[in-house]
C-alpha atoms as a PDB file:
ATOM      1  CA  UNK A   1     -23.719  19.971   4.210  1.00  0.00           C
ATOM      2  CA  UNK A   2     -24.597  20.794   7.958  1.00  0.00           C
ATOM      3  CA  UNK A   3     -22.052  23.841   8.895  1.00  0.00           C
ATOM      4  CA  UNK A   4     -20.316  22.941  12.070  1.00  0.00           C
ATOM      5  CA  UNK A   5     -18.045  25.657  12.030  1.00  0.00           C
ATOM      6  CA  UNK A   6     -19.342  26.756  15.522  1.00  0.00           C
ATOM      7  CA  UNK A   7     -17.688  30.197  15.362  1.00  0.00           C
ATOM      8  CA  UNK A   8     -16.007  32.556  13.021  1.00  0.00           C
ATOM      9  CA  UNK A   9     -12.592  31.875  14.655  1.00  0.00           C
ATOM     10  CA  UNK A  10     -12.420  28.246  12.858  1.00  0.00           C
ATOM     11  CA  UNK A  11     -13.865  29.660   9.602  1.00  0.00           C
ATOM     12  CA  UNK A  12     -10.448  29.369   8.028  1.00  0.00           C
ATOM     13  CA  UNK A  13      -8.509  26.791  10.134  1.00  0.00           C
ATOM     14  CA  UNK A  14      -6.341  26.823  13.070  1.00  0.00           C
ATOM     15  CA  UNK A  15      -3.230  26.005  13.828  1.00  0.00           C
ATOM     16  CA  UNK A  16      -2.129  22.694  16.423  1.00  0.00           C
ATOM     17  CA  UNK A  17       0.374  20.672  16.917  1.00  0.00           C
ATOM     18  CA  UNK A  18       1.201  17.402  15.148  1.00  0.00           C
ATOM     19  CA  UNK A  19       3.875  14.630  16.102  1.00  0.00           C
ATOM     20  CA  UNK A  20       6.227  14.349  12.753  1.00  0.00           C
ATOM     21  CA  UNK A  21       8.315  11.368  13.947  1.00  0.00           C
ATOM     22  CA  UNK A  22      12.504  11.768  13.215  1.00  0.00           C
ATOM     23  CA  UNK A  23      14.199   9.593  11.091  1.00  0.00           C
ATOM     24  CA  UNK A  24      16.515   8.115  13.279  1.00  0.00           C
ATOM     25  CA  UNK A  25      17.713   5.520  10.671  1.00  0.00           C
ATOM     26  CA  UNK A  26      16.083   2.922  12.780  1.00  0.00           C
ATOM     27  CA  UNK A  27      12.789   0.940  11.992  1.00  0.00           C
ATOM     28  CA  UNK A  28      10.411   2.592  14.705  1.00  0.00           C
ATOM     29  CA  UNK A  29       7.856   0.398  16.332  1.00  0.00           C
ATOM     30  CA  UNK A  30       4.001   1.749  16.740  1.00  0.00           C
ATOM     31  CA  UNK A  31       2.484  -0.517  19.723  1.00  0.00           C
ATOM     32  CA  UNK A  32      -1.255  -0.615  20.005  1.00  0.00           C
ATOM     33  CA  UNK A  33      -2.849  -0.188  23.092  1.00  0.00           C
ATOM     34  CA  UNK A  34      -3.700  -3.700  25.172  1.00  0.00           C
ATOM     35  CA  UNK A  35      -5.628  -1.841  28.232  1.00  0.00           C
ATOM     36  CA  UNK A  36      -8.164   0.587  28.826  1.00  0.00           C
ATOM     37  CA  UNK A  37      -5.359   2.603  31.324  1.00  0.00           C
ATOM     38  CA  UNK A  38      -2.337   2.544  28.373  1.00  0.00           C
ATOM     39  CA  UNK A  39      -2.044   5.262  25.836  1.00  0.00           C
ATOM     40  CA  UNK A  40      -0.324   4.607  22.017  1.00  0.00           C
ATOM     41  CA  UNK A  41       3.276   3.757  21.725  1.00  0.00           C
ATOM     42  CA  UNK A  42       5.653   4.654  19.337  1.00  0.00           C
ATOM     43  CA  UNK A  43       9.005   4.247  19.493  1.00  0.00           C
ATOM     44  CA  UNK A  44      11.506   6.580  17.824  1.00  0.00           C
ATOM     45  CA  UNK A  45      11.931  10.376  18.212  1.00  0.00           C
ATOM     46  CA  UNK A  46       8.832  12.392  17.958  1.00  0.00           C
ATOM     47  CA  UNK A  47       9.041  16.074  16.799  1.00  0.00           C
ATOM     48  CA  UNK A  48       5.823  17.939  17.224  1.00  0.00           C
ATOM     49  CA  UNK A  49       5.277  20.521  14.728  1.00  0.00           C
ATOM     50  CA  UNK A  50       2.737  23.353  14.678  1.00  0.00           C
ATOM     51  CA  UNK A  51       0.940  23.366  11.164  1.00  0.00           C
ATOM     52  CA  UNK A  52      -1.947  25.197   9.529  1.00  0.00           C
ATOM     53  CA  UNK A  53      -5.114  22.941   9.772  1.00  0.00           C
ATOM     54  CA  UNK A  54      -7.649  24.213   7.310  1.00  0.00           C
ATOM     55  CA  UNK A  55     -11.190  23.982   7.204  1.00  0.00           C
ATOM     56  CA  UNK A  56     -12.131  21.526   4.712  1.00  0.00           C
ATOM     57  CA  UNK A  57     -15.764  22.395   5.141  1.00  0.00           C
ATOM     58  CA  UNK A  58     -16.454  25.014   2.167  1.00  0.00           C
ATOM     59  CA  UNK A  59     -15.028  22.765  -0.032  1.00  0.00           C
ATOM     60  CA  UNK A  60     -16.535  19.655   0.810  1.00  0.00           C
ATOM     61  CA  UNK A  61     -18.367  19.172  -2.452  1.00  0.00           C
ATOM     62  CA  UNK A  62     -15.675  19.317  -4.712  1.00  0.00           C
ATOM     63  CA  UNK A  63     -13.264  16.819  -2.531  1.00  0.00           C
ATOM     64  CA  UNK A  64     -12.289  13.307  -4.246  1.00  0.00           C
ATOM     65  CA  UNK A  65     -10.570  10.071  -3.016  1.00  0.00           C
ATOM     66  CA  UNK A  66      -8.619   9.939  -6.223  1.00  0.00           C
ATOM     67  CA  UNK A  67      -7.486  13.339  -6.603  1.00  0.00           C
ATOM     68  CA  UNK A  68      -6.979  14.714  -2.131  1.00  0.00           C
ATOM     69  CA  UNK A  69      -7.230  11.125  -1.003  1.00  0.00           C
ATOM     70  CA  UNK A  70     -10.436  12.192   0.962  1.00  0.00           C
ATOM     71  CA  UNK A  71     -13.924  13.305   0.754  1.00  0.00           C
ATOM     72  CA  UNK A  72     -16.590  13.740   2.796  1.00  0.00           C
ATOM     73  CA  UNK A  73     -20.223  13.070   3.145  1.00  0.00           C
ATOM     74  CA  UNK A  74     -23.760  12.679   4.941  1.00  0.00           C
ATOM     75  CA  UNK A  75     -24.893   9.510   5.895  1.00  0.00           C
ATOM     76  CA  UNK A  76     -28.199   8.982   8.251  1.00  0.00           C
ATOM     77  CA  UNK A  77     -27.095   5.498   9.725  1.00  0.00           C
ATOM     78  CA  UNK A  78     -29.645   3.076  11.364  1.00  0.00           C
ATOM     79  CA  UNK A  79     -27.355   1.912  14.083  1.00  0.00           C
ATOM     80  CA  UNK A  80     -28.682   2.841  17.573  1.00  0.00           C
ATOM     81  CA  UNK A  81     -26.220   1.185  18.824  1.00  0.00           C
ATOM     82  CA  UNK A  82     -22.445   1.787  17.953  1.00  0.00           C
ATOM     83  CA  UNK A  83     -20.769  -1.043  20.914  1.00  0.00           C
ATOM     84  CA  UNK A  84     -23.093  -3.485  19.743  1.00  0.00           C
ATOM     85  CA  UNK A  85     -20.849  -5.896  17.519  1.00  0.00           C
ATOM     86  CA  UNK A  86     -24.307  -7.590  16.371  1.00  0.00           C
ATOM     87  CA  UNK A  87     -25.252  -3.983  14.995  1.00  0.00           C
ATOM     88  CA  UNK A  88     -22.145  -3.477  13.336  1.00  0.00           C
ATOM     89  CA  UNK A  89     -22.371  -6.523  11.395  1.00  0.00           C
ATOM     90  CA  UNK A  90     -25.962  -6.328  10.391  1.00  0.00           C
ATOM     91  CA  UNK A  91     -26.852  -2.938   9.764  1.00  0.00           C
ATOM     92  CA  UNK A  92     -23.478  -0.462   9.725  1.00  0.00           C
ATOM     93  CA  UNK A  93     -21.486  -2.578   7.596  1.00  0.00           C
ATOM     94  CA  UNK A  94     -23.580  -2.555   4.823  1.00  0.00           C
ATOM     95  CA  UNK A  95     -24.279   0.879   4.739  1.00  0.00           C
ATOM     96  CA  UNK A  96     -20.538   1.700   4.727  1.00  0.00           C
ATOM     97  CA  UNK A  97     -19.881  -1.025   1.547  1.00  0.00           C
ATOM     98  CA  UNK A  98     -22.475   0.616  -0.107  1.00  0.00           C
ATOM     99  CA  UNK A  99     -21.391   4.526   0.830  1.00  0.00           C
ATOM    100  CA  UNK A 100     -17.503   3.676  -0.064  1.00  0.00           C
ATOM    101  CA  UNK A 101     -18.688   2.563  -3.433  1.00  0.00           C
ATOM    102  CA  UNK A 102     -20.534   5.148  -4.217  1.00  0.00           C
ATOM    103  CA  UNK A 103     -18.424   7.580  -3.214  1.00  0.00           C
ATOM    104  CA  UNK A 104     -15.122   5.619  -4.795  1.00  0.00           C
ATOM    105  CA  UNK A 105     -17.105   4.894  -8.022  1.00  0.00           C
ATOM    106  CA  UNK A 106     -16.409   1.554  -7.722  1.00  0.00           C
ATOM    107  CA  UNK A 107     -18.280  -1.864  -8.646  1.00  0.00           C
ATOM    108  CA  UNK A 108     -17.798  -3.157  -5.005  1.00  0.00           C
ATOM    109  CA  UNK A 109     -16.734  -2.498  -1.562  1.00  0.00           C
ATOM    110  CA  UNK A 110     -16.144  -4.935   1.224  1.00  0.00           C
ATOM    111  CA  UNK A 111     -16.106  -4.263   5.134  1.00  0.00           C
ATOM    112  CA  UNK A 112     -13.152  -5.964   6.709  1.00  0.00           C
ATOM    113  CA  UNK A 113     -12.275  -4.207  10.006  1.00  0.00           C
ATOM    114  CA  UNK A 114     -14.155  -1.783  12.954  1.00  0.00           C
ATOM    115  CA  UNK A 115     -12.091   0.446  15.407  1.00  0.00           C
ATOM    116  CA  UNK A 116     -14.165   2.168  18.723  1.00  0.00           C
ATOM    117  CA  UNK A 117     -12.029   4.851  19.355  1.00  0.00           C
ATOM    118  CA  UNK A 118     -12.537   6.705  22.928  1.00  0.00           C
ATOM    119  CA  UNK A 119     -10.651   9.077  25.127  1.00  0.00           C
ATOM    120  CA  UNK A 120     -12.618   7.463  27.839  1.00  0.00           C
ATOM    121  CA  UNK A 121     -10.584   4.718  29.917  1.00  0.00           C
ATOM    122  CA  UNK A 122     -14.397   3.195  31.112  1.00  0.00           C
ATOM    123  CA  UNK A 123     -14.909   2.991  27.752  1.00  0.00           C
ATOM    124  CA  UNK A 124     -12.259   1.550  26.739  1.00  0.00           C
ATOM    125  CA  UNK A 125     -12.019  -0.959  29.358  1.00  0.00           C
ATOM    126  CA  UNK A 126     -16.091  -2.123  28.518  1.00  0.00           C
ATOM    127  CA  UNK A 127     -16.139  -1.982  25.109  1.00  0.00           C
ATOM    128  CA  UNK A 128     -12.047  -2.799  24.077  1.00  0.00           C
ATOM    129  CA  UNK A 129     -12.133   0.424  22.184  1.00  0.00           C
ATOM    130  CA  UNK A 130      -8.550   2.201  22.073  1.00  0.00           C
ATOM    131  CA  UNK A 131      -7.250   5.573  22.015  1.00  0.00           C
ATOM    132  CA  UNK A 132      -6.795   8.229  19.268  1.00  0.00           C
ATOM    133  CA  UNK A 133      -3.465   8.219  17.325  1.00  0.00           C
ATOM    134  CA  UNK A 134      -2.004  11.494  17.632  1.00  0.00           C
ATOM    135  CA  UNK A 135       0.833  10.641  14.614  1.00  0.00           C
ATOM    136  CA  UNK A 136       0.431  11.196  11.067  1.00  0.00           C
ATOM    137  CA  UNK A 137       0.937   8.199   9.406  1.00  0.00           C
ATOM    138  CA  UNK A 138      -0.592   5.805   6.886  1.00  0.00           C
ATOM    139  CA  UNK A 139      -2.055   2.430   7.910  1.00  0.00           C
ATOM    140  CA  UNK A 140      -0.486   0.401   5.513  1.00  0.00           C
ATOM    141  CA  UNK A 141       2.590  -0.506   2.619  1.00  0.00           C
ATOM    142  CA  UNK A 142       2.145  -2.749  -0.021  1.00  0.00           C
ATOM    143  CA  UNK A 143       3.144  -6.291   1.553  1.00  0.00           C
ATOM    144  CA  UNK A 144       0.859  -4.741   4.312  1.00  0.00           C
ATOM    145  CA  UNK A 145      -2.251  -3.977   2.160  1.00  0.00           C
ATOM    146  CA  UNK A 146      -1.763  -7.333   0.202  1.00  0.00           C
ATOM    147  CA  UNK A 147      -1.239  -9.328   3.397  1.00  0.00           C
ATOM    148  CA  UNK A 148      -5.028  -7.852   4.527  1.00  0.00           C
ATOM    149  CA  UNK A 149      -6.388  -8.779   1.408  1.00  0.00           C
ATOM    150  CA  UNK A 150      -5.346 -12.317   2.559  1.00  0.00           C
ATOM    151  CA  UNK A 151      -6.458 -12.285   5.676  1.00  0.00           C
ATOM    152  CA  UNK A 152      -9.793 -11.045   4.481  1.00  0.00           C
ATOM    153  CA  UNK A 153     -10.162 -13.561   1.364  1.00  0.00           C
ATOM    154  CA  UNK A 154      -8.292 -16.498   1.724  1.00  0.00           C
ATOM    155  CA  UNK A 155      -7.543 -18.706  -1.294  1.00  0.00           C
ATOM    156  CA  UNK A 156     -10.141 -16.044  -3.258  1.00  0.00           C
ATOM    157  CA  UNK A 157      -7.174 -13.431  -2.777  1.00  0.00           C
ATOM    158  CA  UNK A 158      -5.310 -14.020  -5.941  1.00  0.00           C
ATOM    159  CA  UNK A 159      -7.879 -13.440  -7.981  1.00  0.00           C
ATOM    160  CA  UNK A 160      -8.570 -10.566  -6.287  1.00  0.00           C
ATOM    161  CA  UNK A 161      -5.061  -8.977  -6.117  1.00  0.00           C
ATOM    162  CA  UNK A 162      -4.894  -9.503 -10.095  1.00  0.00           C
ATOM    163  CA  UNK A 163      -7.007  -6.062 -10.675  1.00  0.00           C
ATOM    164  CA  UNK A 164      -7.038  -2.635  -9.351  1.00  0.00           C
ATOM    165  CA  UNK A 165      -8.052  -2.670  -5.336  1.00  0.00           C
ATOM    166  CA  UNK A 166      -7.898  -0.023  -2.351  1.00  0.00           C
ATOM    167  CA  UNK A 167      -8.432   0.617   1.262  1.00  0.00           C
ATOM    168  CA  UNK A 168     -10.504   3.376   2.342  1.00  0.00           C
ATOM    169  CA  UNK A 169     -11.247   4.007   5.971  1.00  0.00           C
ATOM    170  CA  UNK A 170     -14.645   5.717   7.311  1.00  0.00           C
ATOM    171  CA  UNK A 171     -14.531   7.567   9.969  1.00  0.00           C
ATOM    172  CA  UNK A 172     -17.564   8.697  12.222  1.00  0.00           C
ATOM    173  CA  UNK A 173     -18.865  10.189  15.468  1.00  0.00           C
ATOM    174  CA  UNK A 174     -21.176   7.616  17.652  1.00  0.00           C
ATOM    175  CA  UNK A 175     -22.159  10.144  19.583  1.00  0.00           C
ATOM    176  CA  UNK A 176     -22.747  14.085  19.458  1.00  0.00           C
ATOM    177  CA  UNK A 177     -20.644  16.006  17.822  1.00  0.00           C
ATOM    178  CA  UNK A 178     -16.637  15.964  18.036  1.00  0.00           C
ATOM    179  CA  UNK A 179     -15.688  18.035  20.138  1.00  0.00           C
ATOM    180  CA  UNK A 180     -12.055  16.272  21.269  1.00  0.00           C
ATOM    181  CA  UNK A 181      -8.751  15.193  19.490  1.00  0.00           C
ATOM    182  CA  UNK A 182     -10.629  15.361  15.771  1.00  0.00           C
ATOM    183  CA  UNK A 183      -9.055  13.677  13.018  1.00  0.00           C
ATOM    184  CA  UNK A 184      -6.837  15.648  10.629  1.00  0.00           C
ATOM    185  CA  UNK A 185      -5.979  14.656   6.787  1.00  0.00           C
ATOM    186  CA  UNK A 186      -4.031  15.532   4.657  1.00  0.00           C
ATOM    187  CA  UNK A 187      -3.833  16.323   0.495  1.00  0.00           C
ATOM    188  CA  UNK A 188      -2.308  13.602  -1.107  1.00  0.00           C
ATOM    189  CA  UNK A 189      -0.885  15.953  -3.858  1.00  0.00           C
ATOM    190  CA  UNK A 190       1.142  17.333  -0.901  1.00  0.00           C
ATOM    191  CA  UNK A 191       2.615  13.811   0.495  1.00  0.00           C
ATOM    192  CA  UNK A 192       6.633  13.253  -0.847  1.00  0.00           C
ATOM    193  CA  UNK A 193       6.967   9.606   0.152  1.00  0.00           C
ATOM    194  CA  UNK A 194      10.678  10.735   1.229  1.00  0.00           C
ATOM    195  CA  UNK A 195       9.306  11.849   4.317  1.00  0.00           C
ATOM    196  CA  UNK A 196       7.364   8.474   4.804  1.00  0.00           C
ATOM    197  CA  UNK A 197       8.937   6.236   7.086  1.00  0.00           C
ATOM    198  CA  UNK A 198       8.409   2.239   7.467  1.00  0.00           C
ATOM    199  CA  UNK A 199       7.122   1.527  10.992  1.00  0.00           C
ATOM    200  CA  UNK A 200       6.417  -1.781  12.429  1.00  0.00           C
ATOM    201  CA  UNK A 201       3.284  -2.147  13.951  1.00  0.00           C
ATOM    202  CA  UNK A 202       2.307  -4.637  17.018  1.00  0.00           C
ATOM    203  CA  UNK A 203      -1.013  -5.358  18.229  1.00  0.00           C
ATOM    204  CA  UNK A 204      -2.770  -8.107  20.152  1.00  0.00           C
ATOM    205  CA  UNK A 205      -5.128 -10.289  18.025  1.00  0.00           C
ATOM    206  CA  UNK A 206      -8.473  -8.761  17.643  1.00  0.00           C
ATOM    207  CA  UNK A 207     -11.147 -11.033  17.038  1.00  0.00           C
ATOM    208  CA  UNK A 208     -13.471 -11.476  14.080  1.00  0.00           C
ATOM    209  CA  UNK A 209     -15.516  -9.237  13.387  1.00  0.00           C
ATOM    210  CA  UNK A 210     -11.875  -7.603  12.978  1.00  0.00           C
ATOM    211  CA  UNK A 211      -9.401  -8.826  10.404  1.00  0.00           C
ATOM    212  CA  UNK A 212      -7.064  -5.985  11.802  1.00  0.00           C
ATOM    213  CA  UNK A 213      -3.819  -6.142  13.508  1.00  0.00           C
ATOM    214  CA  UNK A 214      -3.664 -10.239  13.227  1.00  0.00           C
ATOM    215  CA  UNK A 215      -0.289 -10.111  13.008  1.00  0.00           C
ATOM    216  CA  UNK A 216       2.766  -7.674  12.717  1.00  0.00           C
ATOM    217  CA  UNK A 217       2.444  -5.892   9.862  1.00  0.00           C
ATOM    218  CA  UNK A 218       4.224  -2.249   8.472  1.00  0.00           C
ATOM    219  CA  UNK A 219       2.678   0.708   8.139  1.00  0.00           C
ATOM    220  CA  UNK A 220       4.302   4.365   7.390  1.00  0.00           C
ATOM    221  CA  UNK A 221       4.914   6.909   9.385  1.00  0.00           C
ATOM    222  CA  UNK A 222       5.825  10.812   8.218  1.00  0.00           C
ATOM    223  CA  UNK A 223       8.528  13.118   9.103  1.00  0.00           C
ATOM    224  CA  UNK A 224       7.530  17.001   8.574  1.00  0.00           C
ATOM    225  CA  UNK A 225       7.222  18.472   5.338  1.00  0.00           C
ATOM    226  CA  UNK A 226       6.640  21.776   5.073  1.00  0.00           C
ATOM    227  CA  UNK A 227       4.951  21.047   1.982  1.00  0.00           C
ATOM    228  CA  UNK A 228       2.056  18.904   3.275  1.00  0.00           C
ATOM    229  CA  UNK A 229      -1.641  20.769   3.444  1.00  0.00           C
ATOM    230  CA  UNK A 230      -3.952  19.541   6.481  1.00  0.00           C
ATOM    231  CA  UNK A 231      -7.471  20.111   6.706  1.00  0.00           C
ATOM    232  CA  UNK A 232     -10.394  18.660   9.300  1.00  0.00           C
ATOM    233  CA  UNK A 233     -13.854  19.195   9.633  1.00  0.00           C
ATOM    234  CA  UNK A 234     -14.750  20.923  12.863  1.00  0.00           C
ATOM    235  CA  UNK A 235     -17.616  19.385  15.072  1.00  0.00           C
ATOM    236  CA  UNK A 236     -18.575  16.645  13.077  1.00  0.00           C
ATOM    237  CA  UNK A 237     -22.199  15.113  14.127  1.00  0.00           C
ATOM    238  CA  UNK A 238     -23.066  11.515  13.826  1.00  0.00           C
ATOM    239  CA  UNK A 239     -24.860  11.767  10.638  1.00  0.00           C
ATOM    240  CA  UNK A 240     -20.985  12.976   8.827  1.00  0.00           C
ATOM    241  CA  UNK A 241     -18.923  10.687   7.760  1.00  0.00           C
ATOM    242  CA  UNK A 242     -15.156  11.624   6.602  1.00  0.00           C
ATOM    243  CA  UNK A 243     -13.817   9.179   4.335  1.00  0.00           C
ATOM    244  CA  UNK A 244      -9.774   8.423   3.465  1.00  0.00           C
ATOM    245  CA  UNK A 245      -7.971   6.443   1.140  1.00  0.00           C
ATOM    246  CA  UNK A 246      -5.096   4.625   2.971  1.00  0.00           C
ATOM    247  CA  UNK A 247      -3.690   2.228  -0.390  1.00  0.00           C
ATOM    248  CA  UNK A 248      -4.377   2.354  -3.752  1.00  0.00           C
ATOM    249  CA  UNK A 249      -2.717  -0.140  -6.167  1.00  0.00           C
ATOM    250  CA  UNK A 250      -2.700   2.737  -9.137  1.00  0.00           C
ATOM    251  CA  UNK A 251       0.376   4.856 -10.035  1.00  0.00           C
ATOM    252  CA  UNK A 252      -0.380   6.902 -12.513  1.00  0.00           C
ATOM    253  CA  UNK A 253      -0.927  10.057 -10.128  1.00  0.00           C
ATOM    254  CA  UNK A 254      -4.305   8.591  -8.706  1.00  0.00           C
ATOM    255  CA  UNK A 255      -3.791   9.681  -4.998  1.00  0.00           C
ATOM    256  CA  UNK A 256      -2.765   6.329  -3.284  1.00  0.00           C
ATOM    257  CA  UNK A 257      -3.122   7.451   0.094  1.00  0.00           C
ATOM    258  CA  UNK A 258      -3.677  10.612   2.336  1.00  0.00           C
ATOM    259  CA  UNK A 259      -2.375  11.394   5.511  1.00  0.00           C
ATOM    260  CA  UNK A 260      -4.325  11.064   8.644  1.00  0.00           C
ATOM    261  CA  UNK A 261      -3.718  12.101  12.632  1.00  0.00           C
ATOM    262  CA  UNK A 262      -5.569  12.782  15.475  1.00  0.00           C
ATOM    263  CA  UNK A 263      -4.835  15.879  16.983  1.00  0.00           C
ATOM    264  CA  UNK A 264      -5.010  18.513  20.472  1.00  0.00           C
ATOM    265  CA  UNK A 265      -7.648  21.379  18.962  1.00  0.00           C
ATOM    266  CA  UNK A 266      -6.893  24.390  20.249  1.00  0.00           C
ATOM    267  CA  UNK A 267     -10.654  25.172  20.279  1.00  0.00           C
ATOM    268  CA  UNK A 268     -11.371  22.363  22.603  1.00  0.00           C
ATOM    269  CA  UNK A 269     -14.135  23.951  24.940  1.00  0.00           C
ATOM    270  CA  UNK A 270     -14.115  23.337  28.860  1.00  0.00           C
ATOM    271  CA  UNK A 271     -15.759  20.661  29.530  1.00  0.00           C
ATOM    272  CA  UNK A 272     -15.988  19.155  26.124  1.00  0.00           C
ATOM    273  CA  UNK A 273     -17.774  15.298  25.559  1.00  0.00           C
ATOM    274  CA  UNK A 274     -15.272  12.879  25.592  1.00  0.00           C
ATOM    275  CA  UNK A 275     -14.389  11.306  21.660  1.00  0.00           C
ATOM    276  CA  UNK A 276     -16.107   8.081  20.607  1.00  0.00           C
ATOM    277  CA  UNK A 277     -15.567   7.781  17.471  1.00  0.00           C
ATOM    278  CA  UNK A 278     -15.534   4.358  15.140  1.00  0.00           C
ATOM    279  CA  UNK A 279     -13.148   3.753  12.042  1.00  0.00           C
ATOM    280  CA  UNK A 280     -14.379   1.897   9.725  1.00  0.00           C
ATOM    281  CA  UNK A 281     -12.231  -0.108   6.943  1.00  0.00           C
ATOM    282  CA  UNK A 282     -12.908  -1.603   3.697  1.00  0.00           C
ATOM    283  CA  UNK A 283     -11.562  -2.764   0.343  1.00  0.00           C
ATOM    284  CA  UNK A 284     -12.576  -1.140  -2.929  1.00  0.00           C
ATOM    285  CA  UNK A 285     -12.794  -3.195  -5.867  1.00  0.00           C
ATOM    286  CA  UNK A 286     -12.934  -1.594  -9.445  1.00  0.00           C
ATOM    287  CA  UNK A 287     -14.079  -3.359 -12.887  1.00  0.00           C
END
């Protein structure tokens, strides 16, 4: 694995800040953005906490989706071209069906949804990419994940829905490497779901080749837990791709889900590249 440590001082980890959100005994409401100038909403008390991120590099070959919720890999993708939708389509999302079920061990793996993320408004405003989430949550419950499976599959759903199934999200750099608000996740041994709390979540229809957000749906959102263990990988390059379960349909101590957050690195040089990233979600189908 390439080392992107950069410098001795992120060897081990670092510590940052993440937003826990306070149960208020209310049902908060995560907004997505609508405009290149507007920045994530959620309602409901935020609490930022300062955690221990660790570096999940010297580890990386050992890491599972089934047993952290997470694992990481190389990937040399043939996309020259990460805001070309036509690219996307034809080249990336078949390399990512075939990486997620390889990596997963499972029989299939099927595209459904691509997020440009950018901390550029220009960006955002060309290409309708949207901002980082700086919350740890999870992107979906079970009405949530089964609803997607319907929007994906239609009438083929059932069928579908009878077996095992799960989400896992890819996330990448489409540019150099990340040098902004990287992505932090976190062991799914560690998550209690007592400190997971049901958000709403409200977005404007995206078009195909996005079967996200086409409606309100739930996701969860996590109050702190001393308990939970965060890791990242600094300065990933283009050619890395981190990779995070978000549902599983198991429950027999499979990891259904890890943790996930943008989040202010303390490391952040002067001057750093702006974050484009692009999140990448599909279904994973098991015989």
């Amino acid at each position: 694995m390439t080392d992107g440590t950069g410098d001795a001082s992120m060897a081990d980890g670092i510590t940052a800040s993440l937003n826990y959100l306070v149960d208020t005994s209310e049902t908060p409401v995560f907004r997505q953005t609508t405009a290149a100038t507007d920045i994530v909403s959620v309602s409901g008390a935020r609490q930022p906490r300062t955690v221990a991120i660790r570096n999940a590099r010297p580890m990386a070959e050992g890491l599972s989706l089934d047993v952290e919720g997470f694992a990481f890999a190389e990937q040399v993708t043939q996309v020259t071209d990460f805001n070309d939708d036509a690219q996307l389509a034809s080249v990336y999302t078949p390399e990512i069906e075939k990486l997620v079920a390889a990596v997963a061990g499972a029989s299939e793996a099927v595209v459904f949804d691509h997020t440009r993320r950018s901390t550029l408004a220009s960006h955002r405003e060309k290409y309708g990419s949207r901002d980082p989430v700086p919350a740890p949550h999870s992107d979906y419950d079970d009405s949530s994940a089964r609803q997607r499976m319907r929007d994906k599959f239609g009438d083929g759903a059932d069928e579908r829905l009878r077996g095992r199934f799960a989400i896992v999200n890819v996330w990448r750099s489409m540019s150099g490497p990340i040098e902004q608000w990287p992505l932090t996740v976190c062991d799914a041994r560690t998550i209690d779901d007592d400190f997971l709390i049901s958000t709403q979540r409200e977005a404007p229809i995206r078009p195909e080749p996005s079967f996200e957000y086409a409606r309100p749906s739930a996701t969860r959102h996590a109050a702190y837990d001393a308990n939970h263990r965060w890791y990242y990988f600094p300065r990933m390059a283009q050619n890395e791709v981190l990779l995070f379960k978000n549902y599983d349909t198991l429950t027999d101590g499979t990891a259904q889900f890890s943790l996930h957050s943008a989040f202010e690195d303390p490391n952040t040089p002067s001057g750093a590249a702006p974050r484009q990233t692009i999140e990448t979600r599909a279904f994973v189908f098991y015989d």
